[in-house]
Protein backbone atom coordinates (compact mmCIF):
# COMPACT_ATOMS: atom_id res chain seq x y z
CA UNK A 1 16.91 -39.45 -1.37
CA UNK A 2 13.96 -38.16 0.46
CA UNK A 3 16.76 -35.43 2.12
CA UNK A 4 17.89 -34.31 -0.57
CA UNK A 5 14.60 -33.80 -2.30
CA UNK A 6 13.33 -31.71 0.90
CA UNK A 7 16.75 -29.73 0.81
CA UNK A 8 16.45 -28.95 -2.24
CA UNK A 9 12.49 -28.17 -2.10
CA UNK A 10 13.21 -24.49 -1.16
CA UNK A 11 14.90 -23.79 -3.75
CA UNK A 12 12.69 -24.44 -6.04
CA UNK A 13 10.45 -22.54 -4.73
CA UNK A 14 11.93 -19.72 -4.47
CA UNK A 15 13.25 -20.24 -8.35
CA UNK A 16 9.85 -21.40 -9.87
CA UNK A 17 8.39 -17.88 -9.28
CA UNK A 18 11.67 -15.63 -10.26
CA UNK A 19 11.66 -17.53 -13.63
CA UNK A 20 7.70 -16.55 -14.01
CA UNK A 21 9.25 -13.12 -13.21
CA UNK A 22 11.82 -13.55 -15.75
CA UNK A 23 9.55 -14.98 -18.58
CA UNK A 24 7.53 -11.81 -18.21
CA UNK A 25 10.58 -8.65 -18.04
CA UNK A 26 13.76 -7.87 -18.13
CA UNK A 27 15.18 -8.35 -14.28
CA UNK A 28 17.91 -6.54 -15.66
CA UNK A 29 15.64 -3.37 -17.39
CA UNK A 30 13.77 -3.60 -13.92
CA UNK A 31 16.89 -2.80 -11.64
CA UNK A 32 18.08 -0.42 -14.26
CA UNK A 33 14.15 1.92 -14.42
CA UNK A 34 13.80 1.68 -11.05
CA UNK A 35 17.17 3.37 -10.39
CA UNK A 36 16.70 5.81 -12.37
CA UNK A 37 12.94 6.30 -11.25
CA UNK A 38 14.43 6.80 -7.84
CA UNK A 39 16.94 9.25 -9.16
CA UNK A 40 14.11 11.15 -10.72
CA UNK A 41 12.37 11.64 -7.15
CA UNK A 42 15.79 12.54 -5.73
CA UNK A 43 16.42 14.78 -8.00
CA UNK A 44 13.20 16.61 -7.31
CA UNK A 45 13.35 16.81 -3.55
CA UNK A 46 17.04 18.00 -3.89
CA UNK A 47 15.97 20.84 -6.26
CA UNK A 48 13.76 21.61 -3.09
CA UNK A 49 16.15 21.26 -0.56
CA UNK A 50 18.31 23.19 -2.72
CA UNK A 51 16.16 26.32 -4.06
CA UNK A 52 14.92 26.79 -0.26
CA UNK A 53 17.87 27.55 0.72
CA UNK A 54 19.78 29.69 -1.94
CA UNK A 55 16.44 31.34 -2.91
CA UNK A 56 14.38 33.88 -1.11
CA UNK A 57 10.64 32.80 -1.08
CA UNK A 58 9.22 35.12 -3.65
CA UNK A 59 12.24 33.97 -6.31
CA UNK A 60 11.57 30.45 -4.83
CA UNK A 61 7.87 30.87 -6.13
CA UNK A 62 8.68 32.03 -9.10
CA UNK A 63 11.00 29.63 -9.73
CA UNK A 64 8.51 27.39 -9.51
CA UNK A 65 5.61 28.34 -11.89
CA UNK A 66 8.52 29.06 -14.62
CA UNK A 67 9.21 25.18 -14.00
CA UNK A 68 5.56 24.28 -14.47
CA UNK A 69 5.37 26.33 -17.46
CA UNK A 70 8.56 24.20 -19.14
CA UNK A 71 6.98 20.78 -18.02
CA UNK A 72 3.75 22.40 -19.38
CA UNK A 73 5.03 22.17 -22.64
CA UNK A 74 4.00 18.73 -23.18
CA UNK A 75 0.64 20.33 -24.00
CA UNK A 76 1.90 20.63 -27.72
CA UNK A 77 2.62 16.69 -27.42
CA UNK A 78 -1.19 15.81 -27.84
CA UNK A 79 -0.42 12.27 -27.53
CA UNK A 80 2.15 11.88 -30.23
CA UNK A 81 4.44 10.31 -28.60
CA UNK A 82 2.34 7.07 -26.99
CA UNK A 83 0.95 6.96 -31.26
CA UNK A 84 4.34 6.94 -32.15
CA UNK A 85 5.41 3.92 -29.71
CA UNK A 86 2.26 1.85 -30.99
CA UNK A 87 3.32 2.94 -34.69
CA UNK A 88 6.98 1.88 -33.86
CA UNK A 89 6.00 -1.38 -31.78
CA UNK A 90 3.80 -2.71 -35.06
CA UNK A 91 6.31 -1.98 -37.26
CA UNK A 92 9.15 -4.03 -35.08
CA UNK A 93 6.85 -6.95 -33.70
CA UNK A 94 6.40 -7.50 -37.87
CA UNK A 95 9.93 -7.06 -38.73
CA UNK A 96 8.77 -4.27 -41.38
CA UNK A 97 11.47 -1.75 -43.24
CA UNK A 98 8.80 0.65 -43.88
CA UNK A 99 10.45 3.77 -43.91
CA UNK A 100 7.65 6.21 -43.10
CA UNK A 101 7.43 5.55 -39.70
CA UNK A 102 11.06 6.79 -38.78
CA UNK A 103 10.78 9.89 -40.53
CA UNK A 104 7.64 11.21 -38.65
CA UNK A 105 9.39 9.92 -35.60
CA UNK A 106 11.94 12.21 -36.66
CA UNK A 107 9.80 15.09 -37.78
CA UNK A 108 7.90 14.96 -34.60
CA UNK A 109 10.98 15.33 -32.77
CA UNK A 110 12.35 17.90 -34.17
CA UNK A 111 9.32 19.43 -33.65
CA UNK A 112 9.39 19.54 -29.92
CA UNK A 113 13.01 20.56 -30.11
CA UNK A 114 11.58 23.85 -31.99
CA UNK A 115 9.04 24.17 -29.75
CA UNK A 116 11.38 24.25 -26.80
CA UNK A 117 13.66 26.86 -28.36
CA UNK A 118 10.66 29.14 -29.16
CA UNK A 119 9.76 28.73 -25.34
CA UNK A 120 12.59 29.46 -23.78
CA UNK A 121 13.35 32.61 -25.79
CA UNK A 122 10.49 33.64 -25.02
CA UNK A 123 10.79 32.83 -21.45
CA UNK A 124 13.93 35.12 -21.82
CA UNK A 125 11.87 37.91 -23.25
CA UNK A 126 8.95 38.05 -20.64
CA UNK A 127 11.47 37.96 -17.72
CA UNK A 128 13.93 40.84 -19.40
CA UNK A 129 10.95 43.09 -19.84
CA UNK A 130 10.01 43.31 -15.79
CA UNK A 131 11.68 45.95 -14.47
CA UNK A 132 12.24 44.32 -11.37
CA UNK A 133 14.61 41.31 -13.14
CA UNK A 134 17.98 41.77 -14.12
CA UNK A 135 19.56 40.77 -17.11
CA UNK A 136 21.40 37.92 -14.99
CA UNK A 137 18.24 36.85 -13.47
CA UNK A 138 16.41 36.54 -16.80
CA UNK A 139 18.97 34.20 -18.70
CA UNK A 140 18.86 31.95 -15.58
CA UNK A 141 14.85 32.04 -15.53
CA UNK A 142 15.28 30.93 -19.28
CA UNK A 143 17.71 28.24 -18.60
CA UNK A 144 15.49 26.81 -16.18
CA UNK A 145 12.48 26.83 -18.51
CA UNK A 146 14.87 24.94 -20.81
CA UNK A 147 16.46 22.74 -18.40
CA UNK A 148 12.12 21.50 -17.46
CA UNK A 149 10.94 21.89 -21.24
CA UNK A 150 13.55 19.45 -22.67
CA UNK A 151 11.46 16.79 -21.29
CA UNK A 152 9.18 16.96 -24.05
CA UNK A 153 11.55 16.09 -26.29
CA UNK A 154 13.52 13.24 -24.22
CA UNK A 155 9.49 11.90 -24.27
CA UNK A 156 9.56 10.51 -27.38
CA UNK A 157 12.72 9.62 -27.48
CA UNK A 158 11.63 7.20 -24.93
CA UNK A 159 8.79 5.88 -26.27
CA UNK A 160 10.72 5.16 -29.97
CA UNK A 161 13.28 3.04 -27.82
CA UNK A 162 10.94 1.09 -25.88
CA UNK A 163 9.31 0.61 -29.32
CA UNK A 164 11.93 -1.00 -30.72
CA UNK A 165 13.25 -3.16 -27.49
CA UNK A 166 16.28 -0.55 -26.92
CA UNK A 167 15.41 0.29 -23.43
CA UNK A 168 18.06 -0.87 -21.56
CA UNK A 169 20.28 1.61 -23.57
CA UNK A 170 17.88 4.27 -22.60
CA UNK A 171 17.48 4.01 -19.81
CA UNK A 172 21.58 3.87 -19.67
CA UNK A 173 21.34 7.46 -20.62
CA UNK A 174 18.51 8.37 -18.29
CA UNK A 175 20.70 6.99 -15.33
CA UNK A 176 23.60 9.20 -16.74
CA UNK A 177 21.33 12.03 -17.02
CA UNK A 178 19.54 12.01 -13.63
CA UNK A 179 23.04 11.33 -11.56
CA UNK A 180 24.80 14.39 -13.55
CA UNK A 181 21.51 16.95 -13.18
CA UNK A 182 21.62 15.84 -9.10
CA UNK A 183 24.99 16.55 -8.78
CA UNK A 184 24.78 20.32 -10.79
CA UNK A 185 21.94 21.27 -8.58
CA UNK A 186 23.67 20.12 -5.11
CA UNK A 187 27.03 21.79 -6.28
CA UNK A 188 25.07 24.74 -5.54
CA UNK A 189 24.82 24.23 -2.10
CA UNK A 190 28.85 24.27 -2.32
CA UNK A 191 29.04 27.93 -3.91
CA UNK A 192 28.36 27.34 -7.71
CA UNK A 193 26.34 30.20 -9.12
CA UNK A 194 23.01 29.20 -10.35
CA UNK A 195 23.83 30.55 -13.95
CA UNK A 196 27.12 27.88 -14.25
CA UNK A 197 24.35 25.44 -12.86
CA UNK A 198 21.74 25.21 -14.72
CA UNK A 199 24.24 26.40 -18.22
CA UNK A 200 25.98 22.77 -17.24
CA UNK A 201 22.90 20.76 -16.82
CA UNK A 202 21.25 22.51 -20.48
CA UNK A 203 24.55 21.20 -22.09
CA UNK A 204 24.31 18.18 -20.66
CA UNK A 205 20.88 17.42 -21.53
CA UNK A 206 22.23 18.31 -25.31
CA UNK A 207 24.83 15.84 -25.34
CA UNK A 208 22.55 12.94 -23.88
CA UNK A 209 19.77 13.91 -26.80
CA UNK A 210 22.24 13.59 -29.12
CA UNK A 211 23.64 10.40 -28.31
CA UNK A 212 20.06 8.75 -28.07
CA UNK A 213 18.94 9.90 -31.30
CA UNK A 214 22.21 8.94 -33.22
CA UNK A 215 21.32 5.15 -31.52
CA UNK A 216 17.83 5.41 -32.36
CA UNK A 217 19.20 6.33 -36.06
CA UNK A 218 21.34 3.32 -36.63
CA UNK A 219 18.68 1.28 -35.15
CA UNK A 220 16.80 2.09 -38.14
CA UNK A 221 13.58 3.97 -35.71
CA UNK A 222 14.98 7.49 -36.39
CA UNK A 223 15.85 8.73 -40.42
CA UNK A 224 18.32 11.73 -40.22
CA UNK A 225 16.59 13.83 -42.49
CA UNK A 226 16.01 17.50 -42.33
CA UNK A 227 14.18 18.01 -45.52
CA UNK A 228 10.88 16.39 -46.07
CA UNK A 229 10.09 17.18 -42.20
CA UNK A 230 7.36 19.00 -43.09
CA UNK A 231 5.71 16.32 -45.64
CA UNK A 232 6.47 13.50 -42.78
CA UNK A 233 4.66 15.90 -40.31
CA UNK A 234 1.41 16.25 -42.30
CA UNK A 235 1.47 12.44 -43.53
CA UNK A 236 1.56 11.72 -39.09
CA UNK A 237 -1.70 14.04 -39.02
CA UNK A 238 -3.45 12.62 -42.16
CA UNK A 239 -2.71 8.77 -41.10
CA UNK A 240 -3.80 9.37 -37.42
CA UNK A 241 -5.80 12.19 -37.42
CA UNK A 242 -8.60 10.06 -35.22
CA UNK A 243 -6.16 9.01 -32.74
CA UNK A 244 -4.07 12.59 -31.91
CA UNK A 245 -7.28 14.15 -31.38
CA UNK A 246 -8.30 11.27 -28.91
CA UNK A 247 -4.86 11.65 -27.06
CA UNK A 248 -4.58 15.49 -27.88
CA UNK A 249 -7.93 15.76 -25.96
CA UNK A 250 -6.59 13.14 -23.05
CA UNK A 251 -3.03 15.03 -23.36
CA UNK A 252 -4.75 18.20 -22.41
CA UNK A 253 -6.83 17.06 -19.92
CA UNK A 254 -4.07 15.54 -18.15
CA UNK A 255 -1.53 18.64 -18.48
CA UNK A 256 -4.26 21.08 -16.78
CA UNK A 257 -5.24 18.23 -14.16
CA UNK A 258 -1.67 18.24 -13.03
CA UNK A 259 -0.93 21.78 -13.58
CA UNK A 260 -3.79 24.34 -12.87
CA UNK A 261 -3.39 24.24 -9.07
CA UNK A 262 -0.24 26.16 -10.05
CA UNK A 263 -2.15 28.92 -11.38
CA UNK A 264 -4.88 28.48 -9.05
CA UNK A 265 -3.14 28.41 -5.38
CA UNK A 266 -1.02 31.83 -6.10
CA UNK A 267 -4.29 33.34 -7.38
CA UNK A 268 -6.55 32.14 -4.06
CA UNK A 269 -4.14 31.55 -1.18
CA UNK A 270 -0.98 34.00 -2.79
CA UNK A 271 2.77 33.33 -3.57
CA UNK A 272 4.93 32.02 -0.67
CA UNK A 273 3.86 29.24 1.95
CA UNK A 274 0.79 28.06 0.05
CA UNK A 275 2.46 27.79 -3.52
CA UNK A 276 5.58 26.18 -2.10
CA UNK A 277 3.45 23.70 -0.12
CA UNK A 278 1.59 23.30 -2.56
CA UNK A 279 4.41 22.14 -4.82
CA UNK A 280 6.31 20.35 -2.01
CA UNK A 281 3.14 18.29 -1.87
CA UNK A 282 2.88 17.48 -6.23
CA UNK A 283 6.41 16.83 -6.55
CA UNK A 284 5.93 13.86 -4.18
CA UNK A 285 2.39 13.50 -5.61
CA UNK A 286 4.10 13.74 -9.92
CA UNK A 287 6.67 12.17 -8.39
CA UNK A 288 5.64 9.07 -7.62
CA UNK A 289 4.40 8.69 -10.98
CA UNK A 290 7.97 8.20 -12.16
CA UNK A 291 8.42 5.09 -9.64
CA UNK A 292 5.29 3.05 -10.93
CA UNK A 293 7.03 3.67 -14.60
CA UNK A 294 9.63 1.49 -13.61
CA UNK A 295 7.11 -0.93 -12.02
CA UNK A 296 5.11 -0.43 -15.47
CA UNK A 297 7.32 -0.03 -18.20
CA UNK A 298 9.32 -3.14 -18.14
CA UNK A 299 5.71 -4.86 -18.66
CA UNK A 300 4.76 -2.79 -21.56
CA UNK A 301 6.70 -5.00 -24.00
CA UNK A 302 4.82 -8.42 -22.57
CA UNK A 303 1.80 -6.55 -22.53
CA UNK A 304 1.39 -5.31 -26.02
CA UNK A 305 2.39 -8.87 -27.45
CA UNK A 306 -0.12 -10.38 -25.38
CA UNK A 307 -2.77 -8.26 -26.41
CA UNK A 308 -1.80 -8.00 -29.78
CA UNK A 309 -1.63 -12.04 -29.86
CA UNK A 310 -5.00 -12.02 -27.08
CA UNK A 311 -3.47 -14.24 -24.59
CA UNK A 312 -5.87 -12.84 -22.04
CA UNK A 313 -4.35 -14.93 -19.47
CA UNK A 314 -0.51 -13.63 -20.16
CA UNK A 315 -1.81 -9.93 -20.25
CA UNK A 316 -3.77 -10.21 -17.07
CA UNK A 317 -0.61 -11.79 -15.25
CA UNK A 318 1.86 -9.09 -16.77
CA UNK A 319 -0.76 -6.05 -15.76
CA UNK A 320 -0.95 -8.08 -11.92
CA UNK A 321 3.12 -8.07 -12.14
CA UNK A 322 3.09 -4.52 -13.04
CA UNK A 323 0.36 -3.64 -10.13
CA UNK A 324 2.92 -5.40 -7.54
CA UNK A 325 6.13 -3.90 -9.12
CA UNK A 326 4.10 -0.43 -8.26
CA UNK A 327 2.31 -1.28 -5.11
CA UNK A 328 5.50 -2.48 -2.94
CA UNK A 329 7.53 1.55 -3.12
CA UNK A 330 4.19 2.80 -2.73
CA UNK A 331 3.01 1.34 0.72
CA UNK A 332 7.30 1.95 1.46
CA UNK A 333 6.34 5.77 0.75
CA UNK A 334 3.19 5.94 2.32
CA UNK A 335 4.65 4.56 5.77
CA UNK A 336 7.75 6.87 5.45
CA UNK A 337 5.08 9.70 5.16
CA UNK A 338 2.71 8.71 7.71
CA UNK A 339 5.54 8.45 10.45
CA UNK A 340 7.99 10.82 9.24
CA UNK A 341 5.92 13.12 7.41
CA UNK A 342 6.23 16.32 9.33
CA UNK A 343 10.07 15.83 9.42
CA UNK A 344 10.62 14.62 5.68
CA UNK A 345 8.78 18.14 5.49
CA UNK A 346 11.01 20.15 7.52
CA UNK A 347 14.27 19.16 6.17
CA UNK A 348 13.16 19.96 2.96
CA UNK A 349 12.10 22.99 3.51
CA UNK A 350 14.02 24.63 6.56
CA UNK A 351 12.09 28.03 7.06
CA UNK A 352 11.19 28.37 3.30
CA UNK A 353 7.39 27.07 4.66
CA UNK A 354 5.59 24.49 7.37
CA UNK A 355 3.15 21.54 5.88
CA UNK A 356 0.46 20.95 7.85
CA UNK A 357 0.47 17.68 9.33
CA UNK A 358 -3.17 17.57 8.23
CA UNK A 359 -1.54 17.03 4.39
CA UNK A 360 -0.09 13.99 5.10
CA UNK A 361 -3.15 11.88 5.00
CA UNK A 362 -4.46 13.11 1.85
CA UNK A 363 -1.07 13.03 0.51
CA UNK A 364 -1.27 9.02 0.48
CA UNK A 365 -4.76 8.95 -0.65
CA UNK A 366 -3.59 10.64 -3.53
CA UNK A 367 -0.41 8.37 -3.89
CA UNK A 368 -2.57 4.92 -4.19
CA UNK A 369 -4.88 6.56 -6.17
CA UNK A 370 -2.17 7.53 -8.92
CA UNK A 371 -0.88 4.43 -8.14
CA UNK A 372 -3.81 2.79 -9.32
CA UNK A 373 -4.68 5.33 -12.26
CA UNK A 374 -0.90 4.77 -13.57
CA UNK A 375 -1.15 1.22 -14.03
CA UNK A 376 -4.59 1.35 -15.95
CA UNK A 377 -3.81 4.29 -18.23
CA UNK A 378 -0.42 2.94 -19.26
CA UNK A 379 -1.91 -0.14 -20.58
CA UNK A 380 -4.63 1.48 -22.08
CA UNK A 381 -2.57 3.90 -23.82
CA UNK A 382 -0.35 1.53 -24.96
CA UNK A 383 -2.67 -0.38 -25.90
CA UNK A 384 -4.55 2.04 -28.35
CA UNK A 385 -7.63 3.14 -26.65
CA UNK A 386 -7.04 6.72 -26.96
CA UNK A 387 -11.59 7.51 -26.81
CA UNK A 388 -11.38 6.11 -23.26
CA UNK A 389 -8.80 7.62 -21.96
CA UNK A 390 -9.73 10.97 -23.53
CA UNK A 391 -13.38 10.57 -21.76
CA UNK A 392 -12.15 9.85 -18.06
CA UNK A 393 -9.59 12.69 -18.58
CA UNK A 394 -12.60 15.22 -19.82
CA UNK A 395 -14.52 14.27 -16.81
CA UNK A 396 -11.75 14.83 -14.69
CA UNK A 397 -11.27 18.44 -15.75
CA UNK A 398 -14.53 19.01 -15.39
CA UNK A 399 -15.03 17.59 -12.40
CA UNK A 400 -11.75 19.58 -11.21
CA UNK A 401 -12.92 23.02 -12.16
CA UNK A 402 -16.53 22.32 -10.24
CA UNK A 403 -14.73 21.40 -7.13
CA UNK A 404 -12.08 24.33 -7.61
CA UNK A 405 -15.52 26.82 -7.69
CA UNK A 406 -16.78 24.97 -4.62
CA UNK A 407 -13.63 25.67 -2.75
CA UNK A 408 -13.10 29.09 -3.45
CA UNK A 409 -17.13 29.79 -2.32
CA UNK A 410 -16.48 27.83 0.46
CA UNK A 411 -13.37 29.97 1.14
CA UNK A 412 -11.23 27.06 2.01
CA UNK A 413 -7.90 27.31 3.04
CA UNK A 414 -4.74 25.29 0.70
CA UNK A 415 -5.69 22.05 2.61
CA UNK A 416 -9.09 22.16 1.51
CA UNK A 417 -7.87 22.49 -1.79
CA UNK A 418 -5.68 19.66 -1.98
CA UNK A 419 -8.09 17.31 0.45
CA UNK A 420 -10.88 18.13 -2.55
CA UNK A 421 -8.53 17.67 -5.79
CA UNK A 422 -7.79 14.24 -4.12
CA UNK A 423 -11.56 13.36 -3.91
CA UNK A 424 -11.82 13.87 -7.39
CA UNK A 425 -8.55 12.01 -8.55
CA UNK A 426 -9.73 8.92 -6.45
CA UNK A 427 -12.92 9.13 -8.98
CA UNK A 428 -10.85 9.56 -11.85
CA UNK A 429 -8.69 6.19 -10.54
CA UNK A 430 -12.06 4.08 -10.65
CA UNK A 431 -13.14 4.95 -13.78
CA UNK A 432 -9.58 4.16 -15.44
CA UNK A 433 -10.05 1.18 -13.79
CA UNK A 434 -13.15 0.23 -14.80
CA UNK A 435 -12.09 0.47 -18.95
CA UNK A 436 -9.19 -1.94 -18.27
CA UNK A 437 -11.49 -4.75 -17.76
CA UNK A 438 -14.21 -3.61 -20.19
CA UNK A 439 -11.36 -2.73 -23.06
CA UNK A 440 -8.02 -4.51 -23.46
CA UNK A 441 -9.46 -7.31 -21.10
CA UNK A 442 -12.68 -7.99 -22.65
CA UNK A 443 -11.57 -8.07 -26.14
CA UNK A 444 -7.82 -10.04 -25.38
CA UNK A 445 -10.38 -12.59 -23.57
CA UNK A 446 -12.10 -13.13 -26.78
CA UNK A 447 -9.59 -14.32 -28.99
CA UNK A 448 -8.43 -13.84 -32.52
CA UNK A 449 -6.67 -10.55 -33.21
């Protein structure tokens, strides 16, 4: 008897916490996220490899900034989208057939599809006009500023189905989508033109939209309607005026945190070797960002009923499974860096540029630190505080533009630069930090919703 018992005791304790695990998430969602969160950082560092070798420098640069511009787009989201998935989660946690929440889901959608289309011709426009860019050249410059932009309409899209608990067929589609965008931009490598390319990877993204939101639609969280788009539009602003200003203002703040060193590095160190290293360094930086989403996401669902129900205890443990989920690829990617940094760098970018091995260090500073800032922010968004979120992101641009004057008077080189945007994204970190505990903790702690 006593044998058997101690044969079976490790089993049980191996089982007792992977059915904690399982009471919290979706094994199945978490698998799922994080292969498609490692597809997303694949699918960056191939469009590296890839451009820095069938692109000259200067086009390579360019290339670039028109990217940023497309991803820059989520400007006009203002923090829709994260309203929308607390709009949608009320609605399905009380079983409600309202109808008006669909239709501004819709409407807002639609919305960003517009605003896509208007970017990209015009993307088409400014690059036909320079003398210097062919016709050719300009329709591919537009495709790309498609092919980045129409994230800020998959963004939503997202949100709505972890709303209403149809992630796992998302994220189905995300898998689909990363795996068939990897495979365009590679094929490259093999001889197809860049136009084919990147006119393959548009279409794709179309068909992949349009299966989501016909799901979404006969899940009830999406209402097929063209007309009334504009009425469903201004009811969205009149019923949460307070909060897309809050999340407008955070949106912002967090669009030019992550963005103006594109604008800034060509201006002060010049197109070439700075602005690819530059970007080398954020697309492992932004990147990472999409790894502790599948750490965080998977929580979301256990941590919104838990504060919505304020079972302190069950949202502290879900936010401690999420920090975990996060914190296990990111000490994986900060000892890959910090022993194989200079050649991770160098096979990415052949002769295209050299990263100093001085970046390396700060790199994984500013990997725990967005490490850190991910997992607060996500629950605070989620959660609804929008005015605390919106205050640590005004300090933070702030904060960014003093240090960017101190650098230029200091006449630092592009390591300087990124060494003293880290300092100030560390700060940022703590202060996210520090509303966690005095917000969704505090109040789930005191009972009663």
């Amino acid at each position: 008897m006593n044998s058997q018992a101690t044969a079976l005791a490790p089993k049980s304790v191996f089982q007792q916490p992977l059915r904690a695990l399982a009471g919290l998430l979706s094994l199945r969602y978490v698998v799922l996220r994080a292969s498609t969160a490692a597809a997303a950082i694949a699918g960056g560092l191939v469009q590296t490899f890839v451009f820095a070798r069938v692109l000259n420098p200067q086009d390579f640069s360019i290339f670039i900034l028109i990217g940023t511009f497309g991803l820059s787009l989520w400007l006009f989201d203002l923090g829709a989208a994260k309203i929308l998935y607390v709009r949608q989660r009320e609605r399905h946690l009380a079983g409600s057939s309202d109808r008006m929440v669909p239709a501004q889901s819709s409407a807002v959608t639609l919305a960003y599809a517009l605003i896509v289309l208007t970017g990209t011709l015009l993307c088409l426009g400014v690059m036909a006009a320079r003398p210097s860019v062919d016709i050719g050249r300009a329709v591919e410059c537009a495709l790309f500023f498609s092919f980045s932009a129409l994230n800020l309409v998959w963004f939503p899209l997202r949100n709505i189905s972890n709303a209403v608990d149809e992630f796992i067929s998302f994220e189905t589609l995300e898998a689909v989508r990363r795996v068939g965008h990897i495979a365009l931009i590679l094929a490259m490598l093999v001889g197809l033109p860049i136009l084919i390319s990147l006119l393959l990877a548009n279409l794709l993204w179309f068909v992949l939209l349009a299966a989501c939101v016909a799901r979404l639609a006969r899940k009830g969280a999406l209402a097929l309607r063209i007309a009334g788009t504009f009425a469903a539009l201004t009811a969205f602003w009149r019923g949460n005026r307070a909060e897309i200003l809050r999340s407008g203002n955070y949106a912002m703040a967090e669009l030019t945190v992550y963005n103006f060193p594109y604008l800034v590095v060509p201006m002060m160190f010049g197109l070439g070797a700075p602005t690819i290293i530059l970007d080398t360094v954020f697309k492992i930086f932004r990147g990472a960002t999409l790894i502790y989403a599948a750490g965080l996401d998977p929580l979301v669902p256990r941590q919104t009923r838990a504060f919505a129900e304020r079972d302190a205890a069950t949202l502290k443990k879900a936010t401690l499974m999420a920090t975990v989920l996060c914190t296990v690829p990111t000490v994986a990617l900060c000892a890959l860096l910090w022993f194989a940094g200079d050649r991770v760098f160098a096979l990415l970018l052949g002769p295209a540029a050299i990263v100093p091995a001085s970046v390396t260090p700060i790199l994984i500073v500013l990997l725990s630190a967005n490490m850190i800032q991910n997992v607060a922010s996500c629950l605070l968004q989620h959660t609804g505080f929008f005015r605390e979120i919106a205050r640590v992101a005004t300090f933070m641009v702030v904060a960014m533009a003093a240090m960017t004057a101190v650098v230029y008077f200091a006449h630092a080189d592009i390591v300087g630069f990124i060494g003293a945007y880290a300092t100030v994204y560390v700060a940022g970190a703590v202060l996210y930090t520090a509303y966690v505990v005095r917000k969704p903790f505090r109040i789930a702690a005191q009972g009663q919703p």
